[in-house]
PDB file of N, CA and C in Angstrom:
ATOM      1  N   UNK A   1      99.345 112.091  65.810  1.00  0.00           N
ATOM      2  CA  UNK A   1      98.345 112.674  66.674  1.00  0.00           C
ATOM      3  C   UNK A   1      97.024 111.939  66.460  1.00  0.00           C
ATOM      4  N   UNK A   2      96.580 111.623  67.591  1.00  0.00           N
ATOM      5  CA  UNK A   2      95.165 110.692  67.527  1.00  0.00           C
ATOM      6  C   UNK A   2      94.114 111.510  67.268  1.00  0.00           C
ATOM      7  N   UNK A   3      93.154 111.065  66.248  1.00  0.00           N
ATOM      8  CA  UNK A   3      92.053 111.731  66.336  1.00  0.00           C
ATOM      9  C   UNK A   3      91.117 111.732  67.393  1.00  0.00           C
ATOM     10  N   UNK A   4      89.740 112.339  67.217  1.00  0.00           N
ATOM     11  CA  UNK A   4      88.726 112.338  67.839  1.00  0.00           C
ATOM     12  C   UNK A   4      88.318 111.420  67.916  1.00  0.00           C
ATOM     13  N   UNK A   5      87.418 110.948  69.565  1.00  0.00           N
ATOM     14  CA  UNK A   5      86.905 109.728  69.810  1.00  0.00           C
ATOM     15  C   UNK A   5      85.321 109.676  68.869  1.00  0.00           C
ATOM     16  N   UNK A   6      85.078 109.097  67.752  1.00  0.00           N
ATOM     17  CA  UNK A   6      84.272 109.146  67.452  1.00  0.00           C
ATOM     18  C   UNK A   6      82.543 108.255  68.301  1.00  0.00           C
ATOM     19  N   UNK A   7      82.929 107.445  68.800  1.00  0.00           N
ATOM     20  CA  UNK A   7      81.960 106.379  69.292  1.00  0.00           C
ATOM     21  C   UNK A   7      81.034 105.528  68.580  1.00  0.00           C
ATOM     22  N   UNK A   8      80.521 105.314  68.852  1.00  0.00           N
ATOM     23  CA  UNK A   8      79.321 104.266  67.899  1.00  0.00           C
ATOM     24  C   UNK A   8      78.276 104.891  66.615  1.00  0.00           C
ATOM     25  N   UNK A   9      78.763 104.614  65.659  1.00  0.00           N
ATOM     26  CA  UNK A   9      77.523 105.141  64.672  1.00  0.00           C
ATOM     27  C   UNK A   9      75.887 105.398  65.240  1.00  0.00           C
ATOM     28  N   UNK A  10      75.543 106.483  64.519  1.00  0.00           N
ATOM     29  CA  UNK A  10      73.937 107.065  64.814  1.00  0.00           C
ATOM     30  C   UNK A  10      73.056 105.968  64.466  1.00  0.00           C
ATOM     31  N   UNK A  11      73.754 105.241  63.245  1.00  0.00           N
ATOM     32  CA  UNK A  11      73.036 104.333  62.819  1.00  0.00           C
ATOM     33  C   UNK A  11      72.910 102.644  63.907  1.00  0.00           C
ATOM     34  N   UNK A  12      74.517 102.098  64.519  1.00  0.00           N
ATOM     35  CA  UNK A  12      74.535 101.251  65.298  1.00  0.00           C
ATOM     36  C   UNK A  12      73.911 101.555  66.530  1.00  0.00           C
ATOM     37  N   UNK A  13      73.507 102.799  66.894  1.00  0.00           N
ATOM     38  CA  UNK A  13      73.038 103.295  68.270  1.00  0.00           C
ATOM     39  C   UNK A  13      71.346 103.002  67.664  1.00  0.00           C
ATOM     40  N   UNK A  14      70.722 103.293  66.460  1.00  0.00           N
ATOM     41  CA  UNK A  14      69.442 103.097  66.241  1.00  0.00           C
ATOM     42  C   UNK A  14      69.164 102.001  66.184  1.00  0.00           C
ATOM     43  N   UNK A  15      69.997 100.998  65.665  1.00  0.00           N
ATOM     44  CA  UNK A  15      69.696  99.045  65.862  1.00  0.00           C
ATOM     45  C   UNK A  15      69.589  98.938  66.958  1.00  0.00           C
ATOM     46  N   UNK A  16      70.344  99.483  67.679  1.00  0.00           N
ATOM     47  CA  UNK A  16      71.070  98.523  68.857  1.00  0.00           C
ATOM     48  C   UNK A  16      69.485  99.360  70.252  1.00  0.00           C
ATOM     49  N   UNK A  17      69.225 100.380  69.800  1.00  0.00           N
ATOM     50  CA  UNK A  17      68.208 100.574  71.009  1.00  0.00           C
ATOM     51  C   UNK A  17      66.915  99.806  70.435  1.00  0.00           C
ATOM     52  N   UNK A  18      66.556  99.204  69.577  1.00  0.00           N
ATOM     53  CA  UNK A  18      65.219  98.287  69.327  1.00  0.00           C
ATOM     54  C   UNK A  18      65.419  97.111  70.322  1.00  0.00           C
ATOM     55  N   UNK A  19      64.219  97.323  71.126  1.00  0.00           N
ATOM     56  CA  UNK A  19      64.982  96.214  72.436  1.00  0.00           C
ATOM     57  C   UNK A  19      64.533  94.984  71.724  1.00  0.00           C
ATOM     58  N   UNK A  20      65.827  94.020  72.647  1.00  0.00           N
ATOM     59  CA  UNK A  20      65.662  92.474  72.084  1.00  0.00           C
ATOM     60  C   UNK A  20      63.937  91.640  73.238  1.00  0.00           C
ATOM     61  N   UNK A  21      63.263  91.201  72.854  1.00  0.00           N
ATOM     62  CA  UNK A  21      62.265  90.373  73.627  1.00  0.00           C
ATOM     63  C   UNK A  21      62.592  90.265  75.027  1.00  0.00           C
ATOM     64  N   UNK A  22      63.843  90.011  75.115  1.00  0.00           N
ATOM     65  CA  UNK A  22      64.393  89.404  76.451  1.00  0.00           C
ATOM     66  C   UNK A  22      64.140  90.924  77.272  1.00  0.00           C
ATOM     67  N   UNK A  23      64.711  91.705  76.702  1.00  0.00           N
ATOM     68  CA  UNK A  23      64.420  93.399  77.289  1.00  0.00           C
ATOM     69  C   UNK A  23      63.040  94.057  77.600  1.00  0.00           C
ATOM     70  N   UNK A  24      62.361  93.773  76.352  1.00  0.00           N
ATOM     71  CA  UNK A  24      61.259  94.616  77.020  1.00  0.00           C
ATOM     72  C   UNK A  24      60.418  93.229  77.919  1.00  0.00           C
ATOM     73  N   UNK A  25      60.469  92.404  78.174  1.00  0.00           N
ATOM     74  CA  UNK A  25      60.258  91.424  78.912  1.00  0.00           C
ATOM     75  C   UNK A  25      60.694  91.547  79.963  1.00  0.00           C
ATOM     76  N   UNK A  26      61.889  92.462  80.581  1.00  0.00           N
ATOM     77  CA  UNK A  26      62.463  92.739  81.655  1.00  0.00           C
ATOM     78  C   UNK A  26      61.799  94.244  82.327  1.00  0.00           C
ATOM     79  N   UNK A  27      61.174  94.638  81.526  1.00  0.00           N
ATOM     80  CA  UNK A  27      60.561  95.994  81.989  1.00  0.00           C
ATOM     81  C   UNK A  27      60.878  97.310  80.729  1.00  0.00           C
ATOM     82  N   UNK A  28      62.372  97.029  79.881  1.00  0.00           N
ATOM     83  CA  UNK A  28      62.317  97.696  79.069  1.00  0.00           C
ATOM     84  C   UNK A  28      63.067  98.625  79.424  1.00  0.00           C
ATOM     85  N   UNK A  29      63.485  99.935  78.768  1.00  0.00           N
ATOM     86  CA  UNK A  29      64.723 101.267  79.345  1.00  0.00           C
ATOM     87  C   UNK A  29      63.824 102.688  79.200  1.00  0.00           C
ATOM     88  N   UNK A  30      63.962 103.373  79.904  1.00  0.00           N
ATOM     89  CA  UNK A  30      62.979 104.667  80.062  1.00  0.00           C
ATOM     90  C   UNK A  30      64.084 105.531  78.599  1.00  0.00           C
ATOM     91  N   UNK A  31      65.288 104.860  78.721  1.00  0.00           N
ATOM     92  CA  UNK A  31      65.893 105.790  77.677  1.00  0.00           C
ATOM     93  C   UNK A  31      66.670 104.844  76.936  1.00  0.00           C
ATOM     94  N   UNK A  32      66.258 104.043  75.736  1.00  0.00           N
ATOM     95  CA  UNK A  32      66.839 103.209  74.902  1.00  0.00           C
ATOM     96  C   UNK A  32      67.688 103.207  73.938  1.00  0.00           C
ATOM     97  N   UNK A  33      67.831 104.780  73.472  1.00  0.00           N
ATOM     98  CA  UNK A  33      68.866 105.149  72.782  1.00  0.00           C
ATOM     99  C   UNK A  33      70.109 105.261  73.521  1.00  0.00           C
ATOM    100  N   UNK A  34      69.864 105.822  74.525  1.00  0.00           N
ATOM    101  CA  UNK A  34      71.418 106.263  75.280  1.00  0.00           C
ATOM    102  C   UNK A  34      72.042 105.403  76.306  1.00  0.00           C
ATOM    103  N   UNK A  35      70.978 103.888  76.171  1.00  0.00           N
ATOM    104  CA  UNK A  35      71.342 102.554  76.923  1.00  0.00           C
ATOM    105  C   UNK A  35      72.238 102.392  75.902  1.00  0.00           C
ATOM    106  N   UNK A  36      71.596 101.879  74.659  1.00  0.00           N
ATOM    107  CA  UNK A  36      72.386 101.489  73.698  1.00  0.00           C
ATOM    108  C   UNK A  36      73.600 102.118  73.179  1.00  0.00           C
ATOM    109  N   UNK A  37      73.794 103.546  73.164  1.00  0.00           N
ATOM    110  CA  UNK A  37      75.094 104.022  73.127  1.00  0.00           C
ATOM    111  C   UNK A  37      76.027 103.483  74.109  1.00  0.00           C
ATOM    112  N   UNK A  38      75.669 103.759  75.454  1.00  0.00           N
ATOM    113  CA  UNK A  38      76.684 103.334  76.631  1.00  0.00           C
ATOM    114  C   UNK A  38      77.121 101.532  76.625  1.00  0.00           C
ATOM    115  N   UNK A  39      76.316 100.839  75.791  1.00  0.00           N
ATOM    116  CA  UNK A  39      76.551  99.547  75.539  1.00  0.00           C
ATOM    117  C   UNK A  39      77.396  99.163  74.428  1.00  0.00           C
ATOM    118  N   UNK A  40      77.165 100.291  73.709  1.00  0.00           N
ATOM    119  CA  UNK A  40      78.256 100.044  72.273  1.00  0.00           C
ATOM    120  C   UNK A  40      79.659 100.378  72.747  1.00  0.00           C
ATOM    121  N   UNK A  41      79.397 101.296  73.393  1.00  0.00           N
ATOM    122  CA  UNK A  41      80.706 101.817  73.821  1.00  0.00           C
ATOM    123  C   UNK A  41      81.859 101.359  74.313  1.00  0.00           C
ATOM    124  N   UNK A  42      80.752 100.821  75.534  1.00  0.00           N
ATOM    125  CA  UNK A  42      81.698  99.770  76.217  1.00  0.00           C
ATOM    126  C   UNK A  42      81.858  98.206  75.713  1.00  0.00           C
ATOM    127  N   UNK A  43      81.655  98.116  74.639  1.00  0.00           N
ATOM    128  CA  UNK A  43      82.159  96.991  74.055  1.00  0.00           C
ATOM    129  C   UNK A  43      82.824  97.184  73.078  1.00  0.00           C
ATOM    130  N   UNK A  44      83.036  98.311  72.611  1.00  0.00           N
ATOM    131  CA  UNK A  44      84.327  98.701  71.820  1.00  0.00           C
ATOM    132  C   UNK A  44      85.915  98.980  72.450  1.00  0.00           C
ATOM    133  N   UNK A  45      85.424  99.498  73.653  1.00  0.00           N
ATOM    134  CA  UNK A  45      86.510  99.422  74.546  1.00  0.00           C
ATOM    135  C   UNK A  45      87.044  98.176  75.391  1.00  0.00           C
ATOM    136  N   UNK A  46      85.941  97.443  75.206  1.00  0.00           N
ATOM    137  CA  UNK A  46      86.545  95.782  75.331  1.00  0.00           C
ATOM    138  C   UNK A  46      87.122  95.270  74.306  1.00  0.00           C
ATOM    139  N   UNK A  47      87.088  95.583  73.127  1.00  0.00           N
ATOM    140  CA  UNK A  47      87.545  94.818  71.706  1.00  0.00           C
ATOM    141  C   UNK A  47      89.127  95.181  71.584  1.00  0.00           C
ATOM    142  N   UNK A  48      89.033  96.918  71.972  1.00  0.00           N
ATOM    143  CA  UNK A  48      90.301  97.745  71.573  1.00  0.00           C
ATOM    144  C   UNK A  48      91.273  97.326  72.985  1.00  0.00           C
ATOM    145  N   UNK A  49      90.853  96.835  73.599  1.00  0.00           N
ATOM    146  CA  UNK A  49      91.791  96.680  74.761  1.00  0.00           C
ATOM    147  C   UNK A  49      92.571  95.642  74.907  1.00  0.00           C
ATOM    148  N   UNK A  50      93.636  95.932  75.378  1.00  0.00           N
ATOM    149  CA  UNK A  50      94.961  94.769  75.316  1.00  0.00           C
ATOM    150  C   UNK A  50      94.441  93.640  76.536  1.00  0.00           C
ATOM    151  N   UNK A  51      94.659  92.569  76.122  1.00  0.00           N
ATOM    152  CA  UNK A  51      94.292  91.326  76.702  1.00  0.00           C
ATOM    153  C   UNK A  51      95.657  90.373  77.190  1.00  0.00           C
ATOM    154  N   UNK A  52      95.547  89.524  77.963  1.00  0.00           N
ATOM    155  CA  UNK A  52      96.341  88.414  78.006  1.00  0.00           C
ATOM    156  C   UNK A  52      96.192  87.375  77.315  1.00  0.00           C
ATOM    157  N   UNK A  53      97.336  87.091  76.155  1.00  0.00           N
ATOM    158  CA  UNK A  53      96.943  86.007  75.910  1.00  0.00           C
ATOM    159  C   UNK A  53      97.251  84.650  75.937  1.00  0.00           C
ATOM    160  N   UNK A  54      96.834  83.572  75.819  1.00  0.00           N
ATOM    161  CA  UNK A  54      96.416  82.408  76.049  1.00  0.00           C
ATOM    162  C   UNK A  54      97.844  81.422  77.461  1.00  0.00           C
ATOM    163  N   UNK A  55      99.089  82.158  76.986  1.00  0.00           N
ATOM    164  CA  UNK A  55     100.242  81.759  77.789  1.00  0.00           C
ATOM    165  C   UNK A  55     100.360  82.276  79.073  1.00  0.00           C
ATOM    166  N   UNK A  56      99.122  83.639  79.551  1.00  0.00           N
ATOM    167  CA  UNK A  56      99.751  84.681  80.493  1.00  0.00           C
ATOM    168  C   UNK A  56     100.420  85.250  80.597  1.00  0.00           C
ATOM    169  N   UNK A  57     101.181  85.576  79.651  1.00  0.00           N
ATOM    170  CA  UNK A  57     102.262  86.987  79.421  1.00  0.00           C
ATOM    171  C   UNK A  57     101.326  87.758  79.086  1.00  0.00           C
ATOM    172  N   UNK A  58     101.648  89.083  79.986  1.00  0.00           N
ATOM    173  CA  UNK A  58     100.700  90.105  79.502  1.00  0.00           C
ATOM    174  C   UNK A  58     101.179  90.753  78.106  1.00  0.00           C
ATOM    175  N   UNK A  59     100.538  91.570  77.066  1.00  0.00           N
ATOM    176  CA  UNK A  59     100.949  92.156  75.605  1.00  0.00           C
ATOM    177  C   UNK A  59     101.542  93.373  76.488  1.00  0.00           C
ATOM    178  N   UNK A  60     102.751  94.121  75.908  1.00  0.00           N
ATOM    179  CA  UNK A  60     103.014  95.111  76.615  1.00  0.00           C
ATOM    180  C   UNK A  60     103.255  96.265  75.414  1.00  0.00           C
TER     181      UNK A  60
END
């Protein structure tokens, strides 16, 4: 039985909303914590996700 989706540490969500130069140079996020959650997120779900690899057989 799978556990609970935990998501991104309190702590990786507090790095990760200190905007990079390039960001607040862009105007910046009215809400920088919960950018940065939805960004962790979805790059964990890119990591955990089954890919094709290099031959094109999909992993099944």
């Amino acid at each position: 039985m799978p556990g609970p989706e935990t998501g991104p540490s309190e702590d990786d969500v507090r790095t990760r909303s200190q905007l990079l130069p390039e960001e607040e140079a862009a105007g910046g996020s009215c809400d920088p914590r919960e950018q940065a959650r939805l960004i962790l997120e979805d790059s964990e779900e890119r990591v955990d996700a089954p890919h094709d690899p290099p031959d094109g057989e999909p992993v099944t």
